[in-house]
PDB file of N, CA and C in Angstrom:
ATOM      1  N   UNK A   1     -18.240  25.808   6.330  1.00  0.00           N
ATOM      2  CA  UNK A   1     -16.856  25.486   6.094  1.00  0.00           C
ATOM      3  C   UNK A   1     -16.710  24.537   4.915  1.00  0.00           C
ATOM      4  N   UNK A   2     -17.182  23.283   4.899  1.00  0.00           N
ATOM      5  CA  UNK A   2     -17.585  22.810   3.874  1.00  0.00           C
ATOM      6  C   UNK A   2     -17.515  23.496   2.422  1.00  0.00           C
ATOM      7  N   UNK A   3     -18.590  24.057   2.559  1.00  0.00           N
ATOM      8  CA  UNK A   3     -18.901  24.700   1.090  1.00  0.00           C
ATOM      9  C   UNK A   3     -17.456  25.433   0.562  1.00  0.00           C
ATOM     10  N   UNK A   4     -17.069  26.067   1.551  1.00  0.00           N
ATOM     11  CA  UNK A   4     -15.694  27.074   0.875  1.00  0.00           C
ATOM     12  C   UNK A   4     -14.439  26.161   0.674  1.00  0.00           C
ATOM     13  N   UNK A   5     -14.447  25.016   1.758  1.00  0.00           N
ATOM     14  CA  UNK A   5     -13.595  24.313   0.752  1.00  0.00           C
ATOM     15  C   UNK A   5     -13.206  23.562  -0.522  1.00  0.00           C
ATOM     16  N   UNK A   6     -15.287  23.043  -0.770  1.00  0.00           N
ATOM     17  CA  UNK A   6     -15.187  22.669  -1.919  1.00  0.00           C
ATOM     18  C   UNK A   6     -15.077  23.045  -3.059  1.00  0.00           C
ATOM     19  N   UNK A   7     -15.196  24.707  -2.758  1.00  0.00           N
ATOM     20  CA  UNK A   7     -15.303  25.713  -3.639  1.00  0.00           C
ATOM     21  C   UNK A   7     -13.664  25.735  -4.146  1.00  0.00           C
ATOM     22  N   UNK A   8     -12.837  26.225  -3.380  1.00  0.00           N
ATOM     23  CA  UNK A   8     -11.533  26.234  -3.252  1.00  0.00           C
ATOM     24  C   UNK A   8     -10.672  24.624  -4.080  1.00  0.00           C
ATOM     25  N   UNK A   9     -11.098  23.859  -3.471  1.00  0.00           N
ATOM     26  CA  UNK A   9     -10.953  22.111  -4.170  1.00  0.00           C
ATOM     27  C   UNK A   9     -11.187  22.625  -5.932  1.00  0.00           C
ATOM     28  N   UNK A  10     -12.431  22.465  -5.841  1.00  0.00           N
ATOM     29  CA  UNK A  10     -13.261  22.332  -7.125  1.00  0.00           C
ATOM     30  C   UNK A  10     -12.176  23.123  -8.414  1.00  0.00           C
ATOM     31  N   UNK A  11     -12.069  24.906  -7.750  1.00  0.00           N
ATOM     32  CA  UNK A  11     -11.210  26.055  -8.465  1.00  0.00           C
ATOM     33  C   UNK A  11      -9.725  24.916  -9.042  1.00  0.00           C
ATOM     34  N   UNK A  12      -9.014  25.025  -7.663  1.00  0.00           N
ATOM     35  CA  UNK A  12      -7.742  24.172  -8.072  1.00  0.00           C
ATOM     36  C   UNK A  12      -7.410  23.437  -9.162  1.00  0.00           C
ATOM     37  N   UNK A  13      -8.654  22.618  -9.251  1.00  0.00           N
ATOM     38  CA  UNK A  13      -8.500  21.523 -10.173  1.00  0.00           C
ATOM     39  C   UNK A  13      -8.866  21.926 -11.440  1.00  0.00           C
ATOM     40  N   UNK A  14      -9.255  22.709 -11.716  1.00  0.00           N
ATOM     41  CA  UNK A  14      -9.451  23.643 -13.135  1.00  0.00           C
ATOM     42  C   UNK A  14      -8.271  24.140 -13.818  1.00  0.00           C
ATOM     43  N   UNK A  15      -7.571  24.527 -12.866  1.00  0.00           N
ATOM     44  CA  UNK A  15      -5.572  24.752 -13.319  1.00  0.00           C
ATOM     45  C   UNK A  15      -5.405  23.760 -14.302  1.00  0.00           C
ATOM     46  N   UNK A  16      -4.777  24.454 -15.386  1.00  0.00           N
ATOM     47  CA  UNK A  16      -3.875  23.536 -16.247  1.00  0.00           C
ATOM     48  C   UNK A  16      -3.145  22.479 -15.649  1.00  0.00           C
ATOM     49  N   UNK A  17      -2.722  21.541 -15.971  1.00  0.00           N
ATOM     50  CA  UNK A  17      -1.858  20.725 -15.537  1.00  0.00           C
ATOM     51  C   UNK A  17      -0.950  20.298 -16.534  1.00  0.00           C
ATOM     52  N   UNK A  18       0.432  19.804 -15.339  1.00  0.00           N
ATOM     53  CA  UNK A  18       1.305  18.959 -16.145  1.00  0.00           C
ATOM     54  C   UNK A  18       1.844  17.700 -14.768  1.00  0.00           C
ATOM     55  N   UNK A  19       2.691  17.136 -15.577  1.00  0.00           N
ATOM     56  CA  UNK A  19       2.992  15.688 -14.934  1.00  0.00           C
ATOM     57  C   UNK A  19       3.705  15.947 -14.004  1.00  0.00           C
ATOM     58  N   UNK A  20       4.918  17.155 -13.993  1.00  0.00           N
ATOM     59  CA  UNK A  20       5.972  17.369 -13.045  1.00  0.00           C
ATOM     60  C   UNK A  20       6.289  18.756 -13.122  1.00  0.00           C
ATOM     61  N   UNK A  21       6.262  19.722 -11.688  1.00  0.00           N
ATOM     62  CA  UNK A  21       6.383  20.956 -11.858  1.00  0.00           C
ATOM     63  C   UNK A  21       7.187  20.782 -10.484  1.00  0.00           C
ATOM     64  N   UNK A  22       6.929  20.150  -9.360  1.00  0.00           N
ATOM     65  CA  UNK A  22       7.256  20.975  -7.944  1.00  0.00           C
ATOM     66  C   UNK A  22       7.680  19.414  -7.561  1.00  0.00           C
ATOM     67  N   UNK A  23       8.301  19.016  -6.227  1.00  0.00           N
ATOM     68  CA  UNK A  23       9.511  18.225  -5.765  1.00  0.00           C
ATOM     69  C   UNK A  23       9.340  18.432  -4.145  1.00  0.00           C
ATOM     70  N   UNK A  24       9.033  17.433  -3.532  1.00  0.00           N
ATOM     71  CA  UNK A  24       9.150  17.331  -2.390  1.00  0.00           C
ATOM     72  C   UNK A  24      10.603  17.788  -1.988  1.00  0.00           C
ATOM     73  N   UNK A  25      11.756  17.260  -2.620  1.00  0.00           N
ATOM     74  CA  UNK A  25      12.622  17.310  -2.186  1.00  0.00           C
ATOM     75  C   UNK A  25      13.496  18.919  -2.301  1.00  0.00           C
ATOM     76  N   UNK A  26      12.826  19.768  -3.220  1.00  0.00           N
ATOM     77  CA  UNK A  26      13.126  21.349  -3.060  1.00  0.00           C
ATOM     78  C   UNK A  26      11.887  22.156  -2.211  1.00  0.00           C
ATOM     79  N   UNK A  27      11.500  21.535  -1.149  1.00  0.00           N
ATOM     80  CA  UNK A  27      10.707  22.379  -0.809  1.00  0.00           C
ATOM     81  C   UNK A  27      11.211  23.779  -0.369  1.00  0.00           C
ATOM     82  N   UNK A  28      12.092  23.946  -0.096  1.00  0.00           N
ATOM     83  CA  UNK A  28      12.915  25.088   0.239  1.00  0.00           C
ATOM     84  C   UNK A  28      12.518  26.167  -1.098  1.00  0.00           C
ATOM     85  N   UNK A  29      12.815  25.673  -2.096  1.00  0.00           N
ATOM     86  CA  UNK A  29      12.651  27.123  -3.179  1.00  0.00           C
ATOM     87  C   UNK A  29      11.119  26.816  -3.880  1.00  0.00           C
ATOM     88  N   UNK A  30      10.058  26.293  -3.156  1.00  0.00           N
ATOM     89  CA  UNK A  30       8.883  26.265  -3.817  1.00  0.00           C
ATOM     90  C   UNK A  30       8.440  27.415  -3.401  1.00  0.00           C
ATOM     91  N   UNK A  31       7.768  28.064  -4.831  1.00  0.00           N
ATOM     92  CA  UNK A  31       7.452  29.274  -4.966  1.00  0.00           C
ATOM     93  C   UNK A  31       6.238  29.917  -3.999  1.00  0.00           C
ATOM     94  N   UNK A  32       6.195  31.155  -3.291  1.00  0.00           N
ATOM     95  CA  UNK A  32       4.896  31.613  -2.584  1.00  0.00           C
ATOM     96  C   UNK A  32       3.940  31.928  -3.602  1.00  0.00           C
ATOM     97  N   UNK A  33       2.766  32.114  -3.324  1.00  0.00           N
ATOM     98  CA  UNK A  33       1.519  32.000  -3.843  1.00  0.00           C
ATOM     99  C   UNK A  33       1.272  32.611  -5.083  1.00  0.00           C
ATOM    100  N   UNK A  34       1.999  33.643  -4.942  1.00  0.00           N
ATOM    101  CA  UNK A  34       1.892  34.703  -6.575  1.00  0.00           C
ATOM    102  C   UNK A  34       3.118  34.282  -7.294  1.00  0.00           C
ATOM    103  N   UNK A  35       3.854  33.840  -7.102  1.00  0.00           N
ATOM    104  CA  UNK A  35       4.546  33.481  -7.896  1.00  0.00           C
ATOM    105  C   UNK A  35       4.174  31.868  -8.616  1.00  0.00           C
ATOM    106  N   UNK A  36       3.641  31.241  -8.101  1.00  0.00           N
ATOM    107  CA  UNK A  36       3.020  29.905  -8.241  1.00  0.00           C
ATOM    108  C   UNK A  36       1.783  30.312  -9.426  1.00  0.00           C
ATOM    109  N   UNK A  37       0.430  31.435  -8.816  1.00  0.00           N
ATOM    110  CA  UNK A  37       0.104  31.281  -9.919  1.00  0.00           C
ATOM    111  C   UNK A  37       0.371  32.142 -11.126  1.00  0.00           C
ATOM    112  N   UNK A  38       1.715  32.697 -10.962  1.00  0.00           N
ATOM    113  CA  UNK A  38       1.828  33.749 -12.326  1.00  0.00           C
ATOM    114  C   UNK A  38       2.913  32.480 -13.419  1.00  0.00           C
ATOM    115  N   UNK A  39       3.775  31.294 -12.268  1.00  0.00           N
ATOM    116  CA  UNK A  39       4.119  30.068 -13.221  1.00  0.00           C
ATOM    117  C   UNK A  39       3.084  29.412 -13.944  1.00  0.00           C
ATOM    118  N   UNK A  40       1.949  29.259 -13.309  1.00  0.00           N
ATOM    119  CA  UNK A  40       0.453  28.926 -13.797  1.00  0.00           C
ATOM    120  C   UNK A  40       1.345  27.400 -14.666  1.00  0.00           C
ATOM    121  N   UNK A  41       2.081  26.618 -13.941  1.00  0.00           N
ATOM    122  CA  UNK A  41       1.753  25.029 -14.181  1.00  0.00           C
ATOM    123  C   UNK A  41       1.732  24.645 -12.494  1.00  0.00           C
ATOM    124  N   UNK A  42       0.780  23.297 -13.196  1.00  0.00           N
ATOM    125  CA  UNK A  42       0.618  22.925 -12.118  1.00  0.00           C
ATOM    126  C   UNK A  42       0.490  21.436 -11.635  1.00  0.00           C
ATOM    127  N   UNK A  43       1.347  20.847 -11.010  1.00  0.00           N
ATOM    128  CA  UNK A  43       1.280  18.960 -10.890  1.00  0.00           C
ATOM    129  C   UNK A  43       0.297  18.729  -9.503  1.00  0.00           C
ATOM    130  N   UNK A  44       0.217  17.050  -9.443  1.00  0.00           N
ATOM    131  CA  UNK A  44      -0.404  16.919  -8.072  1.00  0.00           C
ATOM    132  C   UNK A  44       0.039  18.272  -7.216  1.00  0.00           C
ATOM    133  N   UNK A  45       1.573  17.416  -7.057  1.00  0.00           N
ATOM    134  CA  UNK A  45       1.892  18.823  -5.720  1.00  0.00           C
ATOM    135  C   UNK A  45       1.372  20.531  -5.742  1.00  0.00           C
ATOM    136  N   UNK A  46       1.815  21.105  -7.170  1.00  0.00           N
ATOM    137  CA  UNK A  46       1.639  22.170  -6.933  1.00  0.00           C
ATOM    138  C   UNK A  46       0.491  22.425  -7.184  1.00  0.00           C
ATOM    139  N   UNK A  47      -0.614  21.935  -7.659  1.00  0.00           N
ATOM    140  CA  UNK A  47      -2.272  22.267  -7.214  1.00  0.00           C
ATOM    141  C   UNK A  47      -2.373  22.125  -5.790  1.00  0.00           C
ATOM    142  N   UNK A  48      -1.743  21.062  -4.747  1.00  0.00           N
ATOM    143  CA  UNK A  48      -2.070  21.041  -3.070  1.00  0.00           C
ATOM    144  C   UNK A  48      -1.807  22.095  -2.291  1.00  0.00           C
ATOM    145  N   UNK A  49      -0.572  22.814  -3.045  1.00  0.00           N
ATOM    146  CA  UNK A  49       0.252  23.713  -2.320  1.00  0.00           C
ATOM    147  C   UNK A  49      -0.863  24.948  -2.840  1.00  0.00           C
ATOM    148  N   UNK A  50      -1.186  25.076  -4.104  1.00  0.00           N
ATOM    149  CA  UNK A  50      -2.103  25.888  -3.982  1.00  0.00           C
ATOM    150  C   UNK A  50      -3.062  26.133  -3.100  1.00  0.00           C
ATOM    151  N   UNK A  51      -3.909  25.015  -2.798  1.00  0.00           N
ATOM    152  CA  UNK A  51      -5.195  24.735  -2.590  1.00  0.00           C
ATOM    153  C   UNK A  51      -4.868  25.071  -0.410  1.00  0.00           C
ATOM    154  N   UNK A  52      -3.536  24.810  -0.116  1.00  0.00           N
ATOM    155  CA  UNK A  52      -2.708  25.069   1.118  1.00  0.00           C
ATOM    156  C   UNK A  52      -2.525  26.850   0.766  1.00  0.00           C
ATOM    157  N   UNK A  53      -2.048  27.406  -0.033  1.00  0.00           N
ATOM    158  CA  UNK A  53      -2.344  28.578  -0.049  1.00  0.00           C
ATOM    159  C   UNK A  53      -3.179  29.299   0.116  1.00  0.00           C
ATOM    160  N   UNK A  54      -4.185  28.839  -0.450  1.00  0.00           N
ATOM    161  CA  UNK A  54      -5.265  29.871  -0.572  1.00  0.00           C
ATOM    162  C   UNK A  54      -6.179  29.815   0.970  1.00  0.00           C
ATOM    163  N   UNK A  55      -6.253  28.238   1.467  1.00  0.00           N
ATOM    164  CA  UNK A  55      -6.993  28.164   2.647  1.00  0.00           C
ATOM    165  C   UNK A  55      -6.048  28.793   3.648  1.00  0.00           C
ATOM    166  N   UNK A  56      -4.593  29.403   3.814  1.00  0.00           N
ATOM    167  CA  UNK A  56      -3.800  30.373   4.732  1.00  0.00           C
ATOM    168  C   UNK A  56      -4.032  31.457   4.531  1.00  0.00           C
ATOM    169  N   UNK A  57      -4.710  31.947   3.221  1.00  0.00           N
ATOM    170  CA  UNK A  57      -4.484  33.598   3.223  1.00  0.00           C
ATOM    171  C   UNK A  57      -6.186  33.726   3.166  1.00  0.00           C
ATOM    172  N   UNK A  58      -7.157  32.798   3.533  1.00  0.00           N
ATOM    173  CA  UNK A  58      -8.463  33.172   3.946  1.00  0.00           C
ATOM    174  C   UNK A  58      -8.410  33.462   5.509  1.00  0.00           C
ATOM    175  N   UNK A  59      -7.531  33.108   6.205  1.00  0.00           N
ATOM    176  CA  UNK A  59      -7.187  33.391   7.625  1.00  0.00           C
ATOM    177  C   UNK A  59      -8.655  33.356   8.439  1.00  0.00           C
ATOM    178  N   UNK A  60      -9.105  31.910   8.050  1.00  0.00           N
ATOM    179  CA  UNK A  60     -10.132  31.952   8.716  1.00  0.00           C
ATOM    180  C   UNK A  60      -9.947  30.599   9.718  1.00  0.00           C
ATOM    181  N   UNK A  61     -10.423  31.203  11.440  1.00  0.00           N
ATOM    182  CA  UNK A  61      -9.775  29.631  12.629  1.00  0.00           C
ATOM    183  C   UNK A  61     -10.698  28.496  12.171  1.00  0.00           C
ATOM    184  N   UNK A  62     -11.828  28.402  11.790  1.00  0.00           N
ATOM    185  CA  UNK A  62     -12.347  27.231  11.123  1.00  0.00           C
ATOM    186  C   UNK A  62     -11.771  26.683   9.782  1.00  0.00           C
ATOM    187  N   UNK A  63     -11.023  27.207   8.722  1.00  0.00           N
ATOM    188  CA  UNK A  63     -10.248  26.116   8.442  1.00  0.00           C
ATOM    189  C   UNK A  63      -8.565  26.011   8.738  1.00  0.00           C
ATOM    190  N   UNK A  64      -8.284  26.237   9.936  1.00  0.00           N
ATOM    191  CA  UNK A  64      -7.121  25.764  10.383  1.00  0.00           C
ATOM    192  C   UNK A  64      -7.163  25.067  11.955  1.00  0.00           C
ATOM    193  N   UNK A  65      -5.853  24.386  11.795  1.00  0.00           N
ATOM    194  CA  UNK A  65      -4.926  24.119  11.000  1.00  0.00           C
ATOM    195  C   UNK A  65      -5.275  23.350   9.641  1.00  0.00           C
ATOM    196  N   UNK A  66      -4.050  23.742   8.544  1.00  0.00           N
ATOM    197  CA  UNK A  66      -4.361  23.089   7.375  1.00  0.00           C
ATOM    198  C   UNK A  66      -2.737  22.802   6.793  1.00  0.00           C
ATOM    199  N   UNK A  67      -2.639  21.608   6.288  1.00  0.00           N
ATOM    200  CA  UNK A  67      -1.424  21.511   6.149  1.00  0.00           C
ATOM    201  C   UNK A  67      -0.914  20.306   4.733  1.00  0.00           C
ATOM    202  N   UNK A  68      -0.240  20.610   3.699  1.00  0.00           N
ATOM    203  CA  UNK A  68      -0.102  19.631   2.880  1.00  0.00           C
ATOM    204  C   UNK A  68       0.642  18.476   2.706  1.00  0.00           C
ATOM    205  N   UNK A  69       0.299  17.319   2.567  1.00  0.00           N
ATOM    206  CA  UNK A  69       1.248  16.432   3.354  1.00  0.00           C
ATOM    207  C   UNK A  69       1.331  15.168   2.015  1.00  0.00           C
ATOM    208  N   UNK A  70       2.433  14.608   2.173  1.00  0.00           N
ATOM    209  CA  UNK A  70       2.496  13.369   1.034  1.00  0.00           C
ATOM    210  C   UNK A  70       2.307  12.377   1.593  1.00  0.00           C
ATOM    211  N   UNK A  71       1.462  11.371   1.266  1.00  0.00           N
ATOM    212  CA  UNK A  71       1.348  10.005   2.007  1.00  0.00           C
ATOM    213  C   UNK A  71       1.735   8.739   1.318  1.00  0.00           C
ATOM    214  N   UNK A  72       2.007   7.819   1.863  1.00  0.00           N
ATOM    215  CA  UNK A  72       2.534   6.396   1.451  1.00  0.00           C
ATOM    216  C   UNK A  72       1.435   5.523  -0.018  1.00  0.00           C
ATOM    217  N   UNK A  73       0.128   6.328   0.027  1.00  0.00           N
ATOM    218  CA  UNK A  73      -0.972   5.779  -1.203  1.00  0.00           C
ATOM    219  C   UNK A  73      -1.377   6.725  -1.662  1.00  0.00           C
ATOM    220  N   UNK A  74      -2.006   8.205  -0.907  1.00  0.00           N
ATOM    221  CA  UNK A  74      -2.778   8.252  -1.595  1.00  0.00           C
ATOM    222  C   UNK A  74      -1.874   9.904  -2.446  1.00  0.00           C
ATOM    223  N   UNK A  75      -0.615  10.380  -2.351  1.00  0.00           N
ATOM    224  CA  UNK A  75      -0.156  10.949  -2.940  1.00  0.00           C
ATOM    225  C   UNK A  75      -0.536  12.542  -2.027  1.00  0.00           C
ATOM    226  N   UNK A  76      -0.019  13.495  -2.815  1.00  0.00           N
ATOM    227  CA  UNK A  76       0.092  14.930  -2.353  1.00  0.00           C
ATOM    228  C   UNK A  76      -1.394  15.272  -1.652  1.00  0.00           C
ATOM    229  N   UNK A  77      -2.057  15.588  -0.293  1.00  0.00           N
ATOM    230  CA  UNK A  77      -3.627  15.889   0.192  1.00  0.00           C
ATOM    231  C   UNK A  77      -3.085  17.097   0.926  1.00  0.00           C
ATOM    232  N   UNK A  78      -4.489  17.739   1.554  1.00  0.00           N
ATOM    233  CA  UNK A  78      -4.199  18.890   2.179  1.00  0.00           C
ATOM    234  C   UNK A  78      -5.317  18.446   3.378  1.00  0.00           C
ATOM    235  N   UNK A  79      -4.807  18.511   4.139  1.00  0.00           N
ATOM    236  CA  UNK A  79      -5.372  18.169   5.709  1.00  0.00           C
ATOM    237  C   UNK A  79      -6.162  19.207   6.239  1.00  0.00           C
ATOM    238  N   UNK A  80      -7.097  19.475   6.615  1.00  0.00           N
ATOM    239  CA  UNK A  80      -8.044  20.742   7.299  1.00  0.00           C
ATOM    240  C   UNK A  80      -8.593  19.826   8.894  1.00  0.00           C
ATOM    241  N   UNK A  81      -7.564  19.985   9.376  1.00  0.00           N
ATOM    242  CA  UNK A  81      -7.881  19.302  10.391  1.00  0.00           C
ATOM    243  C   UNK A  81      -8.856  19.195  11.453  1.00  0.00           C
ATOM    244  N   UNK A  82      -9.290  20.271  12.257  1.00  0.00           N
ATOM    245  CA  UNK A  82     -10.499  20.461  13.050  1.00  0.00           C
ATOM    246  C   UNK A  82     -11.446  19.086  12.447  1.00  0.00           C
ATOM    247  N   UNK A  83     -11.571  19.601  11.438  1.00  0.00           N
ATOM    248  CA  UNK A  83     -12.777  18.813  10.785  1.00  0.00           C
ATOM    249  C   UNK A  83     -12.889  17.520  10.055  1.00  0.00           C
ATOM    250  N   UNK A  84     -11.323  17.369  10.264  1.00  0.00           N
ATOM    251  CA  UNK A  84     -10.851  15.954   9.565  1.00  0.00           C
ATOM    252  C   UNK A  84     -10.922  15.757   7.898  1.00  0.00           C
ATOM    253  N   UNK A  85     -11.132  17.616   7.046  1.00  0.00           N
ATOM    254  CA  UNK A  85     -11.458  17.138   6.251  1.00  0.00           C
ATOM    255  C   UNK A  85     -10.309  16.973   4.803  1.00  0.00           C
ATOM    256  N   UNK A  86     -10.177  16.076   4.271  1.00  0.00           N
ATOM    257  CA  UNK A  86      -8.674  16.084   2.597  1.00  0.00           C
ATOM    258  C   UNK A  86      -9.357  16.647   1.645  1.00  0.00           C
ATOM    259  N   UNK A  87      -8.821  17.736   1.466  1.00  0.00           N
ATOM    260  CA  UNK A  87      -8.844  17.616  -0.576  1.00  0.00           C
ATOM    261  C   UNK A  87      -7.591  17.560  -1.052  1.00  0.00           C
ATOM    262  N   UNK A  88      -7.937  17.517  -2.681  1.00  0.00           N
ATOM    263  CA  UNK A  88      -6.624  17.365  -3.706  1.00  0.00           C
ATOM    264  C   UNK A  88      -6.747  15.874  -3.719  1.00  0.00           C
ATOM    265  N   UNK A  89      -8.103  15.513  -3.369  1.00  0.00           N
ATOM    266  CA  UNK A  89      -8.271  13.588  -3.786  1.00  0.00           C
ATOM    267  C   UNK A  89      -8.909  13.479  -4.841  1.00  0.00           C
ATOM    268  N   UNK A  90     -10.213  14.206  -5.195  1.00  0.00           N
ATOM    269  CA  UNK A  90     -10.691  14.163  -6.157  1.00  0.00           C
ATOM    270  C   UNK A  90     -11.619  15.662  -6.820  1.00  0.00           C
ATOM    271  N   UNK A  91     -11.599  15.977  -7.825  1.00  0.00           N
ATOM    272  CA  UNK A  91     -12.047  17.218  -8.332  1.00  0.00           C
ATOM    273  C   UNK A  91     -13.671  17.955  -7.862  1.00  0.00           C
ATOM    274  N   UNK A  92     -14.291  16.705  -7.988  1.00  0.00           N
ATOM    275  CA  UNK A  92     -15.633  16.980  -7.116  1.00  0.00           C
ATOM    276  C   UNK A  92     -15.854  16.973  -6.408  1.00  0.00           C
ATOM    277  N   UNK A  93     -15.122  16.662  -5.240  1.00  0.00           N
ATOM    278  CA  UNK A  93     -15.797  16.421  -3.543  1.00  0.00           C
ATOM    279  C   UNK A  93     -14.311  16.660  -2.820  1.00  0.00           C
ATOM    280  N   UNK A  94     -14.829  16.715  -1.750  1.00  0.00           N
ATOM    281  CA  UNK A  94     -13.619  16.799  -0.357  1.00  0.00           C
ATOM    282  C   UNK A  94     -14.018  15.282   0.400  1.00  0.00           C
ATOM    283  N   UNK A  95     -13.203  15.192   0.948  1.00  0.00           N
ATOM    284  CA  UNK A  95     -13.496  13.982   2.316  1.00  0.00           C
ATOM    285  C   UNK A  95     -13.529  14.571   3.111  1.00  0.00           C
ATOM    286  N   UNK A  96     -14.453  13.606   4.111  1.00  0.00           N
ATOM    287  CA  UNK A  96     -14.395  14.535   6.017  1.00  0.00           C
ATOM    288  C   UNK A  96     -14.314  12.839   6.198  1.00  0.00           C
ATOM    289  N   UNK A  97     -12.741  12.406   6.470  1.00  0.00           N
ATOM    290  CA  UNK A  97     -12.551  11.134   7.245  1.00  0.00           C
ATOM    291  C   UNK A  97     -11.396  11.523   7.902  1.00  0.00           C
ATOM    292  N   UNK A  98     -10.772  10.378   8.662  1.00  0.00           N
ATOM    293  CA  UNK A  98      -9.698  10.187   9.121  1.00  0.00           C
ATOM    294  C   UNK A  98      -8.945   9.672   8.212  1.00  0.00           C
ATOM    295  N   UNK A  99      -7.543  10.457   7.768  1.00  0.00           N
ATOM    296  CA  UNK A  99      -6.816   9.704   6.712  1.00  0.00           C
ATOM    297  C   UNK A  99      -6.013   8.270   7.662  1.00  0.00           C
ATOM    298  N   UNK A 100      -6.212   7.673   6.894  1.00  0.00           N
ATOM    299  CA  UNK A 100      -5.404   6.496   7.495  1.00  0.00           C
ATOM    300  C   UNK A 100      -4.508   5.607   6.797  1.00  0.00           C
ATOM    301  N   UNK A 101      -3.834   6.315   6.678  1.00  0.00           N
ATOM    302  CA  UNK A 101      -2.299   6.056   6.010  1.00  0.00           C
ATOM    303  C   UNK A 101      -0.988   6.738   6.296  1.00  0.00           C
ATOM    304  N   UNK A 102      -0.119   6.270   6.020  1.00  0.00           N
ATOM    305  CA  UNK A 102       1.350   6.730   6.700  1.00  0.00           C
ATOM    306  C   UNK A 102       2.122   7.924   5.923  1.00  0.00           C
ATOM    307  N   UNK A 103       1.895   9.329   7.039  1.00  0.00           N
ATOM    308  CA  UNK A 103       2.151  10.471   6.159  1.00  0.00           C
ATOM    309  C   UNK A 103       3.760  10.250   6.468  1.00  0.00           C
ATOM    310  N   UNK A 104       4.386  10.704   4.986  1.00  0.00           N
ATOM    311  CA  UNK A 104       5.600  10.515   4.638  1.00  0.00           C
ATOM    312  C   UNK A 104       6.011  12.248   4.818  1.00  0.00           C
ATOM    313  N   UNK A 105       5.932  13.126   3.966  1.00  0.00           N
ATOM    314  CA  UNK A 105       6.522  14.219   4.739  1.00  0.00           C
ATOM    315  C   UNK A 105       5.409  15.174   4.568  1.00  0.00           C
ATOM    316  N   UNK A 106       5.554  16.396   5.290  1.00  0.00           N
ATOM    317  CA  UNK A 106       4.204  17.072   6.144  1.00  0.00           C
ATOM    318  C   UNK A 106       5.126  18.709   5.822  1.00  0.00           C
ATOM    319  N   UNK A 107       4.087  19.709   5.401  1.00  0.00           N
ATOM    320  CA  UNK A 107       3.982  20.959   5.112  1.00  0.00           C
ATOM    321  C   UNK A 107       3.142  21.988   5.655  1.00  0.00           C
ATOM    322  N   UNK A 108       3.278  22.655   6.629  1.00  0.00           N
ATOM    323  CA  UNK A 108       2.432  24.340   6.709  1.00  0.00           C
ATOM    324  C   UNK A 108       2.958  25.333   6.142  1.00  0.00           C
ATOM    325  N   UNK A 109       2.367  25.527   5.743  1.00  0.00           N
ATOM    326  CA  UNK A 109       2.617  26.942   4.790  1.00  0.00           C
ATOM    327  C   UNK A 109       2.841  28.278   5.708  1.00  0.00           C
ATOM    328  N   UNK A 110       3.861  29.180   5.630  1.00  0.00           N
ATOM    329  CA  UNK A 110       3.983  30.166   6.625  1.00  0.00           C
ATOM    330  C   UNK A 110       3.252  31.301   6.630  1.00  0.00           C
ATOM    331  N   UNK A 111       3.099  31.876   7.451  1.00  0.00           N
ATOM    332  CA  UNK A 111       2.075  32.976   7.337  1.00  0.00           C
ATOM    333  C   UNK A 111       2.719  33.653   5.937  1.00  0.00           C
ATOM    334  N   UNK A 112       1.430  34.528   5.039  1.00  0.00           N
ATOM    335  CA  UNK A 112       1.407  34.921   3.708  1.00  0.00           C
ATOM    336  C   UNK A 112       1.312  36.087   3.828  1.00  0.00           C
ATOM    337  N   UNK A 113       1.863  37.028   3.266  1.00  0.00           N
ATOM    338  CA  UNK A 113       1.822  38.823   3.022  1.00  0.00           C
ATOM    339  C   UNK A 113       1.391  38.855   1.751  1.00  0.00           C
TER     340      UNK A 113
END
């Protein structure tokens, strides 16, 4: 499990980036998965939401639940819970801790066609 997430982490962060693409506060019209990467920009958020995409449409029960969430420090993460493990913290590695900080607002991604 591990390995495929870091694999998945690692990919993400290779996306182009920019400073501001996606908005907590429109989560309503944030784009599904193909449309996200055919916009191909991508900020904190919308690399998490990726990285929340792609681990829903592997539809595998070892990495779910998985869910992207904004927190009070450490900004946009994606939760893989069973295993306690975040990415979208840093480009090379995943964490397997307990986040411990105050999640501000919280995302599952709906099942994907």
């Amino acid at each position: 499990m591990a390995s495929a997430l870091e694999d998945i982490n690692a990919w993400w962060f290779r996306t182009p980036w920019t400073a501001y693409h996606l908005h907590w506060d429109d989560s309503e019209s944030w784009p599904d998965p193909w449309q996200l990467l055919s916009d191909n920009i991508y900020c904190e958020l919308a690399r998490g939401l990726g990285i929340l995409y792609t681990i829903t449409l592997l539809d595998r029960e070892d990495l779910a639940p998985a869910e992207l969430v904004l927190t009070a420090e450490s900004g946009n993460l994606v939760l893989v819970t069973p295993e306690k493990y975040i990415l979208n913290w840093a480009s090379d590695t995943i964490v397997n801790t307990n986040l411990d900080t105050k999640i501000l607002k919280q995302y599952a991604a709906p099942p994907i066609q």
